[in-house]
N, C-alpha and C. Protein backbone atom coordinates (compact mmCIF):
# COMPACT_ATOMS: atom_id res chain seq x y z
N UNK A 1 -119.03 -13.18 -54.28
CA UNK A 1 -118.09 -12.15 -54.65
C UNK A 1 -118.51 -10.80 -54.06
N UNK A 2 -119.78 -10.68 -53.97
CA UNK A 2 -120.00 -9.56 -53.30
C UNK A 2 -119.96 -9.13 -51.85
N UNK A 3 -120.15 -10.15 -51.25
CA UNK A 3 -119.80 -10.45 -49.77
C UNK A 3 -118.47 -10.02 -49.70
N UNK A 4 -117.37 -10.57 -50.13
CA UNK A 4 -116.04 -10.34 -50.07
C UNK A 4 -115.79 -9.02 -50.19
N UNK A 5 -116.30 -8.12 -51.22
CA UNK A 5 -116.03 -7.03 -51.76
C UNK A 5 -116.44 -6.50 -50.52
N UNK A 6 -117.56 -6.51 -50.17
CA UNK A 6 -118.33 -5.31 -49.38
C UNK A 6 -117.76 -5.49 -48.50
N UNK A 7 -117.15 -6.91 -47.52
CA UNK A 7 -116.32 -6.82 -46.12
C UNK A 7 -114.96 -6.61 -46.35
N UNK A 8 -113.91 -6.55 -47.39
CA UNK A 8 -113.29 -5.67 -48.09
C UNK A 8 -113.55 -4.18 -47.62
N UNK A 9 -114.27 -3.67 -48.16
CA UNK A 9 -114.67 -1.97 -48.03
C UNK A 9 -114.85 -1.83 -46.93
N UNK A 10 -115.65 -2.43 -46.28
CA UNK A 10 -116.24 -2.14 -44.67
C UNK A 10 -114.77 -1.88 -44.19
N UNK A 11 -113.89 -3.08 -44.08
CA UNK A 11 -112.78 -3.22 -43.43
C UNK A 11 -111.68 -1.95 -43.70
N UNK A 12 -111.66 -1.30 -44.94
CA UNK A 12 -111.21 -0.82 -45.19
C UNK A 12 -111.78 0.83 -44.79
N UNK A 13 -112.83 0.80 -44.44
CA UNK A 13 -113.26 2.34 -43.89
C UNK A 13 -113.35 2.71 -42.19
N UNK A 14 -113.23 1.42 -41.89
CA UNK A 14 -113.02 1.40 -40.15
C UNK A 14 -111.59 1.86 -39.81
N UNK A 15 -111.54 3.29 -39.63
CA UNK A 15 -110.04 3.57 -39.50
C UNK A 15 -110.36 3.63 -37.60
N UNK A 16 -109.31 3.42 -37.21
CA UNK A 16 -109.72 3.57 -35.39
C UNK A 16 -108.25 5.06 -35.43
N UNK A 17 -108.47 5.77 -34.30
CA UNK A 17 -107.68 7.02 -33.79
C UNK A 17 -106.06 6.61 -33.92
N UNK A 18 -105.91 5.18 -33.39
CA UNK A 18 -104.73 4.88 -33.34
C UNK A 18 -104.27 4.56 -34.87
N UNK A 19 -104.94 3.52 -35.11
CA UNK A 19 -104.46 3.89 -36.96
C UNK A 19 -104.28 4.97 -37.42
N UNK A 20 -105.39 6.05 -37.46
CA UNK A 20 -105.32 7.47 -37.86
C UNK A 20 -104.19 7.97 -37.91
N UNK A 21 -103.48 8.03 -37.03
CA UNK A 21 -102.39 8.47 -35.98
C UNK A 21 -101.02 7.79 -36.82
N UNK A 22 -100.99 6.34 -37.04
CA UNK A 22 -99.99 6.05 -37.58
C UNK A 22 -100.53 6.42 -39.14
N UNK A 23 -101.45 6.22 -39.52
CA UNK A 23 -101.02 6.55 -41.08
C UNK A 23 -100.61 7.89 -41.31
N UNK A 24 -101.83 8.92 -40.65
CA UNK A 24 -101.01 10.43 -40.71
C UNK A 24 -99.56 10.79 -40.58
N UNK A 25 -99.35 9.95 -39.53
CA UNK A 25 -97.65 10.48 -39.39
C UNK A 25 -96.91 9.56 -40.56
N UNK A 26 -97.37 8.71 -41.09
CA UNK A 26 -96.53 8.12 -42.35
C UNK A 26 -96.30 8.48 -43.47
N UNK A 27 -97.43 9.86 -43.36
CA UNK A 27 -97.67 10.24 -45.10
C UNK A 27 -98.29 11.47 -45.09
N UNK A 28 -98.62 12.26 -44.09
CA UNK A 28 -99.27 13.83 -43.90
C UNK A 28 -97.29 14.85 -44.77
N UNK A 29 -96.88 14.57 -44.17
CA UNK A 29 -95.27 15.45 -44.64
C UNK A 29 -94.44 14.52 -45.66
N UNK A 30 -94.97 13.54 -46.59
CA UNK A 30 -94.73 13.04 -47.73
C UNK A 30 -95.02 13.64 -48.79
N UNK A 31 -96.02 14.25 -48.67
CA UNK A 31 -96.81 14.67 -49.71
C UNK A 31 -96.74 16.25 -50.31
N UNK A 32 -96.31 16.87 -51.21
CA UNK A 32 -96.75 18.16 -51.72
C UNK A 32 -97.47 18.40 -52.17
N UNK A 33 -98.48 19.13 -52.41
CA UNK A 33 -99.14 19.60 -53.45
C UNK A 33 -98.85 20.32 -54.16
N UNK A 34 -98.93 20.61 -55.81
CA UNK A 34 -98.93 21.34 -56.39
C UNK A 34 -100.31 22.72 -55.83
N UNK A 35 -99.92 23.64 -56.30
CA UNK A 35 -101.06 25.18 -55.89
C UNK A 35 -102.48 25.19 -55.80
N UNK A 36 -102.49 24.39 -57.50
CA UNK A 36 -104.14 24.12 -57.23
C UNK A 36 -104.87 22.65 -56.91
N UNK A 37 -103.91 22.06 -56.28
CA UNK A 37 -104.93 20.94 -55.55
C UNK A 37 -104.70 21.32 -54.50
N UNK A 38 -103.88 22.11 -53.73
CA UNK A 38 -104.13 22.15 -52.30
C UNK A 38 -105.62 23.52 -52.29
N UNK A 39 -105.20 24.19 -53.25
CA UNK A 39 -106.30 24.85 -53.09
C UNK A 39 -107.57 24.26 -53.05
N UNK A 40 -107.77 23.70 -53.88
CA UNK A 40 -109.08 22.86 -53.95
C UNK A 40 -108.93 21.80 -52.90
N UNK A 41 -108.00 21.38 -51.77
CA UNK A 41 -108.09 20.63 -50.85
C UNK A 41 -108.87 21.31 -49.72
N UNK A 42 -107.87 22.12 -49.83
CA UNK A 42 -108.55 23.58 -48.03
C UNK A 42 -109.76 24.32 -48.26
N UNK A 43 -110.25 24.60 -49.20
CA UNK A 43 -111.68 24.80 -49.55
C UNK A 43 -112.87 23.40 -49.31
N UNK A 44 -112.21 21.96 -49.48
CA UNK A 44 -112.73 20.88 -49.54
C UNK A 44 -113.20 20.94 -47.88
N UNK A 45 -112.01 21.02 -47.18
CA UNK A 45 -111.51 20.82 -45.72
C UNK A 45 -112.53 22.11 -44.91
N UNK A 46 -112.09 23.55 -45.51
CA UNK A 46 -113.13 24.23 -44.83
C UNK A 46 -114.22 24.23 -44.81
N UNK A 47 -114.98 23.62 -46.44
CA UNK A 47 -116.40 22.86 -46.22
C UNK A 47 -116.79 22.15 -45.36
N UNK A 48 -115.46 21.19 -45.31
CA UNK A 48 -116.36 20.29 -44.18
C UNK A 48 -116.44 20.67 -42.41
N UNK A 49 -115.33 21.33 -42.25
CA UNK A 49 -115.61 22.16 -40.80
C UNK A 49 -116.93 22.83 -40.59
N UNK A 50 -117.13 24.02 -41.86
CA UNK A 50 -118.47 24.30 -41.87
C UNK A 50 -119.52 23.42 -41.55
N UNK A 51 -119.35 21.94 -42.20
CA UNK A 51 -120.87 21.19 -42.08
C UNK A 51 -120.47 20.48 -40.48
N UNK A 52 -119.47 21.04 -39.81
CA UNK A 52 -119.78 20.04 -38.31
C UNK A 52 -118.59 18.79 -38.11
N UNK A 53 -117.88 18.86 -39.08
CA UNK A 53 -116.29 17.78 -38.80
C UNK A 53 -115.81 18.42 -37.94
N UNK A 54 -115.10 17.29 -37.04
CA UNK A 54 -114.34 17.83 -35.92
C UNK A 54 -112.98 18.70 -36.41
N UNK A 55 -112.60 19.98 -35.89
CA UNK A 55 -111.47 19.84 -36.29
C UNK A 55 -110.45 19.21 -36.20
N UNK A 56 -110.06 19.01 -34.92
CA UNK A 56 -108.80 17.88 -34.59
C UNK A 56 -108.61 16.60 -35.12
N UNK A 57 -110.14 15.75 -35.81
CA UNK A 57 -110.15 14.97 -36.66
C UNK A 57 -109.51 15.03 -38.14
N UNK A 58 -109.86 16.85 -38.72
CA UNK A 58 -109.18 17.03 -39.97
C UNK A 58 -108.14 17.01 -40.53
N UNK A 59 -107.38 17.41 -38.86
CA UNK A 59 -105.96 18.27 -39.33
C UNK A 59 -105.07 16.90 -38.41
N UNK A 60 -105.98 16.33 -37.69
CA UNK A 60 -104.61 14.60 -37.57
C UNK A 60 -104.89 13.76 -39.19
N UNK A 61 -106.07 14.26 -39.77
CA UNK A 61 -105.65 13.12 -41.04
C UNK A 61 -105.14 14.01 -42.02
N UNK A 62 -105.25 15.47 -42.48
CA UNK A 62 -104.71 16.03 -43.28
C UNK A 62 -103.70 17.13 -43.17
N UNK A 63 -103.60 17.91 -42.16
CA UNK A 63 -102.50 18.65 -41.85
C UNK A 63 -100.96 18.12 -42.20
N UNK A 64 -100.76 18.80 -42.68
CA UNK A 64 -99.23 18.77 -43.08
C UNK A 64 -98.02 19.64 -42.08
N UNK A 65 -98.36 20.32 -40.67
CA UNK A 65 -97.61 21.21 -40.18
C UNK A 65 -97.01 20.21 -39.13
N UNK A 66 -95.63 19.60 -39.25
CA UNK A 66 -95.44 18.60 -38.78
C UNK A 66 -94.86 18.80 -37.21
N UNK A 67 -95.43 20.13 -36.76
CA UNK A 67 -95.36 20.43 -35.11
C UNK A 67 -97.14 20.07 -34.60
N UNK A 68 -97.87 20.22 -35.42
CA UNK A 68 -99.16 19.93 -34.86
C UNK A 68 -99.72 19.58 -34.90
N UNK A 69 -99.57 18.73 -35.83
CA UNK A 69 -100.76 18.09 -36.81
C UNK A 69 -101.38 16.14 -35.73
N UNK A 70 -100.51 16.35 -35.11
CA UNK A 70 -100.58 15.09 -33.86
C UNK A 70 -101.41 15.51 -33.13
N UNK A 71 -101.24 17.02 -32.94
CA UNK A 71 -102.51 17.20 -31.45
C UNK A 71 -103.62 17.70 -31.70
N UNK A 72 -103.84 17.54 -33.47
CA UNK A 72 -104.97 18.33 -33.81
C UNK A 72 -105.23 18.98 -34.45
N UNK A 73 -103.85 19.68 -34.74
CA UNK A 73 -103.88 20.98 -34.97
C UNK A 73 -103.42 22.02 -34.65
N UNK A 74 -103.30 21.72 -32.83
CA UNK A 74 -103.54 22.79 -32.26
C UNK A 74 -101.81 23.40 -31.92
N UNK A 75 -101.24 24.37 -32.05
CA UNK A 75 -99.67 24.64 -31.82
C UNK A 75 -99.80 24.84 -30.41
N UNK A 76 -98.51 24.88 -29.79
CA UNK A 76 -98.04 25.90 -29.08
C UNK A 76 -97.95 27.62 -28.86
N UNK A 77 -98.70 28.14 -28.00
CA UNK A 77 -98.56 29.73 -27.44
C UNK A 77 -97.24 30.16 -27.98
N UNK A 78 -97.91 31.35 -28.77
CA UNK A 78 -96.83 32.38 -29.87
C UNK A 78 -97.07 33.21 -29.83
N UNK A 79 -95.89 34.15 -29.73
CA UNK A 79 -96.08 35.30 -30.18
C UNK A 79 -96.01 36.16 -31.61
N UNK A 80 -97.49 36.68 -31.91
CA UNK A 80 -98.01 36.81 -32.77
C UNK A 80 -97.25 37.38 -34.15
N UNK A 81 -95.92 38.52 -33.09
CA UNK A 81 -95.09 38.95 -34.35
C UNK A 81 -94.09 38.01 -34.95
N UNK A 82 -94.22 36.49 -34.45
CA UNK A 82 -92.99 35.38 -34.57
C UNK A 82 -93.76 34.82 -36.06
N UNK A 83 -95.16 35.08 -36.29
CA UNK A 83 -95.54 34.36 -37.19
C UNK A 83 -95.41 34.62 -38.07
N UNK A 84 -95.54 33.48 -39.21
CA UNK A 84 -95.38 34.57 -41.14
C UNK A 84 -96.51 36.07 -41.21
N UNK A 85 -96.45 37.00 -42.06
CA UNK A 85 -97.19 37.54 -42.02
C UNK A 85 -98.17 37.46 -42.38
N UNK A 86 -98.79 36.56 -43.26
CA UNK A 86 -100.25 35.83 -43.66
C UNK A 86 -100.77 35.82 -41.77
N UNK A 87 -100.08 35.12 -41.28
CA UNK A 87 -100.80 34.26 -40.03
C UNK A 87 -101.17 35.14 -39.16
N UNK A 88 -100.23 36.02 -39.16
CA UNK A 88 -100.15 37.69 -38.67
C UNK A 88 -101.68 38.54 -38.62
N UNK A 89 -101.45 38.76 -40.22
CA UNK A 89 -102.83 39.22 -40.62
C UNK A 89 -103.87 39.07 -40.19
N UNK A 90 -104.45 37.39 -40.19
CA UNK A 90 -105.82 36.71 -39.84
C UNK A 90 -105.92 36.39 -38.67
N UNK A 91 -105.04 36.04 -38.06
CA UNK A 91 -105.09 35.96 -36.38
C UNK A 91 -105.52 37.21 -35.80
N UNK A 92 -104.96 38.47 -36.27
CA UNK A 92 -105.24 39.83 -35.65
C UNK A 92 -107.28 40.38 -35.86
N UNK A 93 -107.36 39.43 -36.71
CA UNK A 93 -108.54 39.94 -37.59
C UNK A 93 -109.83 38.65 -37.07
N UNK A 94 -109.30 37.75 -36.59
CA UNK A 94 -110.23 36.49 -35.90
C UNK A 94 -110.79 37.13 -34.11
N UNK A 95 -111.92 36.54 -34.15
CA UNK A 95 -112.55 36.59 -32.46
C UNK A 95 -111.85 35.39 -32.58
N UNK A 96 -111.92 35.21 -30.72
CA UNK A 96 -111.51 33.91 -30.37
C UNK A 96 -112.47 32.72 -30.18
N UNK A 97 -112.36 31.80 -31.51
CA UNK A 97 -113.17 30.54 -31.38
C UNK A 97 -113.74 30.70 -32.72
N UNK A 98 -113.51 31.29 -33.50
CA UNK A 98 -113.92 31.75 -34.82
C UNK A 98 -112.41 30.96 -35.79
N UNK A 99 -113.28 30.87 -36.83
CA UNK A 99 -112.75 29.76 -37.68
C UNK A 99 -112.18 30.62 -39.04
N UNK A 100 -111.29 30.66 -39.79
CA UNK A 100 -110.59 31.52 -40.56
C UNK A 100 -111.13 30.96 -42.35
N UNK A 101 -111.11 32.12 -43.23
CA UNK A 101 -111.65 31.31 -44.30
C UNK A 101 -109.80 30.75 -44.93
N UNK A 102 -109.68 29.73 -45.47
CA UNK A 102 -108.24 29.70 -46.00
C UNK A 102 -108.14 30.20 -46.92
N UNK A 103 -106.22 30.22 -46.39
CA UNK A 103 -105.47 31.70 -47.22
C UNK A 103 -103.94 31.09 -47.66
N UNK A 104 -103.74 31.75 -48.30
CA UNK A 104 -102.50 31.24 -49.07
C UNK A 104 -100.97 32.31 -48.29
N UNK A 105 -100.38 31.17 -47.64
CA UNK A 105 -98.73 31.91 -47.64
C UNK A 105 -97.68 31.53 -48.00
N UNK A 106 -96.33 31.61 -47.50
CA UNK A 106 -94.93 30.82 -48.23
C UNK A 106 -95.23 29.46 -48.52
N UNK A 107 -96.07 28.79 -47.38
CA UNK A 107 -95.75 27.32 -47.10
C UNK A 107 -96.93 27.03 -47.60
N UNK A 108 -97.65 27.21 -47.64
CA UNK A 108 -98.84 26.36 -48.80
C UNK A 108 -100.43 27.65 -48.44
N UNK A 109 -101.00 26.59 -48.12
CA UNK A 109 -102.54 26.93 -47.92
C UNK A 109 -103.09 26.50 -46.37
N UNK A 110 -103.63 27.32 -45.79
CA UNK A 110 -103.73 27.23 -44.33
C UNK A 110 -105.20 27.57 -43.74
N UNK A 111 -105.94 26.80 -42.79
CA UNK A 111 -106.92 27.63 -42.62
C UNK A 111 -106.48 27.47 -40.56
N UNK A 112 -106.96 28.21 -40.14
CA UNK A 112 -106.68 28.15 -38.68
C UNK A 112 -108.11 28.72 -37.66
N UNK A 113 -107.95 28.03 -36.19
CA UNK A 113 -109.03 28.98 -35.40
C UNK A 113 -108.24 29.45 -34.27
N UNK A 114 -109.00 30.36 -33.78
CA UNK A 114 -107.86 31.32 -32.91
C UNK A 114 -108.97 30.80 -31.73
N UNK A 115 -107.99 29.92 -30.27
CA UNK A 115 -108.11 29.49 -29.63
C UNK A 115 -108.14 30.52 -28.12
N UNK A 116 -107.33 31.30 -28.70
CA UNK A 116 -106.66 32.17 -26.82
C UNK A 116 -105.82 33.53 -27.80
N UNK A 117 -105.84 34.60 -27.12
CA UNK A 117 -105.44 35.69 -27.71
C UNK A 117 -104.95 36.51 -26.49
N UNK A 118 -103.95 37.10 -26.02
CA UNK A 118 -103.40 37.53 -24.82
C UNK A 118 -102.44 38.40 -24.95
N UNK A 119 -102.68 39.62 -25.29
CA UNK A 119 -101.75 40.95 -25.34
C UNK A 119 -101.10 40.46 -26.97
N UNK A 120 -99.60 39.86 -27.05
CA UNK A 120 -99.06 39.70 -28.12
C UNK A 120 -98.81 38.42 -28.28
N UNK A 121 -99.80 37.45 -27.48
CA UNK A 121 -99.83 36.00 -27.49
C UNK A 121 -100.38 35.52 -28.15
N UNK A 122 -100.57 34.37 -28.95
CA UNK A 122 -102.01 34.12 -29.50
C UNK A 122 -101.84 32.33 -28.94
N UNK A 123 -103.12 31.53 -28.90
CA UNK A 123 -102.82 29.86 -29.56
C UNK A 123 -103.89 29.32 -30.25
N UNK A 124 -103.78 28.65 -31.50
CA UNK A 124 -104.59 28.41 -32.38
C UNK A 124 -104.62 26.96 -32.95
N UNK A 125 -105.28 26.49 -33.55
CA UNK A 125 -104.87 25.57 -34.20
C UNK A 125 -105.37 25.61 -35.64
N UNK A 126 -104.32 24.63 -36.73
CA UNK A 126 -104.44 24.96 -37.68
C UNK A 126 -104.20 23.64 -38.64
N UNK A 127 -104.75 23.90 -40.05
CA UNK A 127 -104.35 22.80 -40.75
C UNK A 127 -103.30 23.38 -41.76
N UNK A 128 -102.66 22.73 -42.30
CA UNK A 128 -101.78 23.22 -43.55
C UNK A 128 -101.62 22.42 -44.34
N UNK A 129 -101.66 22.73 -45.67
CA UNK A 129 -101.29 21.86 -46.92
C UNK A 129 -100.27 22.33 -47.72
N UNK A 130 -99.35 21.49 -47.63
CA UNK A 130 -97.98 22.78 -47.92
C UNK A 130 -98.04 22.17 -49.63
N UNK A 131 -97.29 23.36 -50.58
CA UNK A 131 -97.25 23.08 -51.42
C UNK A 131 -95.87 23.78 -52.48
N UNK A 132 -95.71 23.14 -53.90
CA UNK A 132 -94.18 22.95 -54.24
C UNK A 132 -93.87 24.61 -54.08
């Protein structure tokens, strides 16, 4: 019985990129959070960036921003006044390659890194946990 169990679990923690990939997109924009579990999610999430997780690993299994969350994270080149003003704020206030502490705007809880910064350009990537 224990054999079973444990190759059970094993089997069950071997996720490969391509799985990743389909389960994220099956269930990353299913999900809401109520305020304070996403909070306590993106604090979870920016811990673990801190200890050395990839980002593009975080935000294909947990991002909820359903333009980016496939490539990583990472958006498309914007211009900076197009963004909410939360994003506004911390983008203006990030070096480039520097990692943002998360912050709360319309759409949930967000943490982002500012990738490229170019007059009134920016490109970043980001995770989001949107919530009700």
């Amino acid at each position: 019985m224990r054999y079973s169990l444990f190759t059970f679990t094993l089997y069950c923690l071997c996720v490969t990129t391509a799985n990743a990939q389909w389960y994220s997109s099956e269930t990353n924009n299913n999900f809401i959070h109520n305020d304070a579990s996403a909070k306590k999610a993106i604090w979870s999430l920016y811990d673990s960036l801190q200890y050395g997780k990839p980002f593009a690993t975080l935000a294909l299994r947990y991002s909820q921003d359903p333009t980016s969350y496939r490539d990583g994270g990472t958006a498309k080149p914007i211009l900076i006044n197009d963004l909410v003003k939360e994003f506004q704020d911390v983008v203006r206030q990030l070096h480039v390659g520097q990692l943002s502490r998360p912050f709360k705007h319309e759409y949930g809880y967000s943490i982002i890194q500012l990738l490229e910064r170019e007059d009134d350009t920016c490109l970043f990537r980001s995770i989001l946990l949107r919530t009700d």
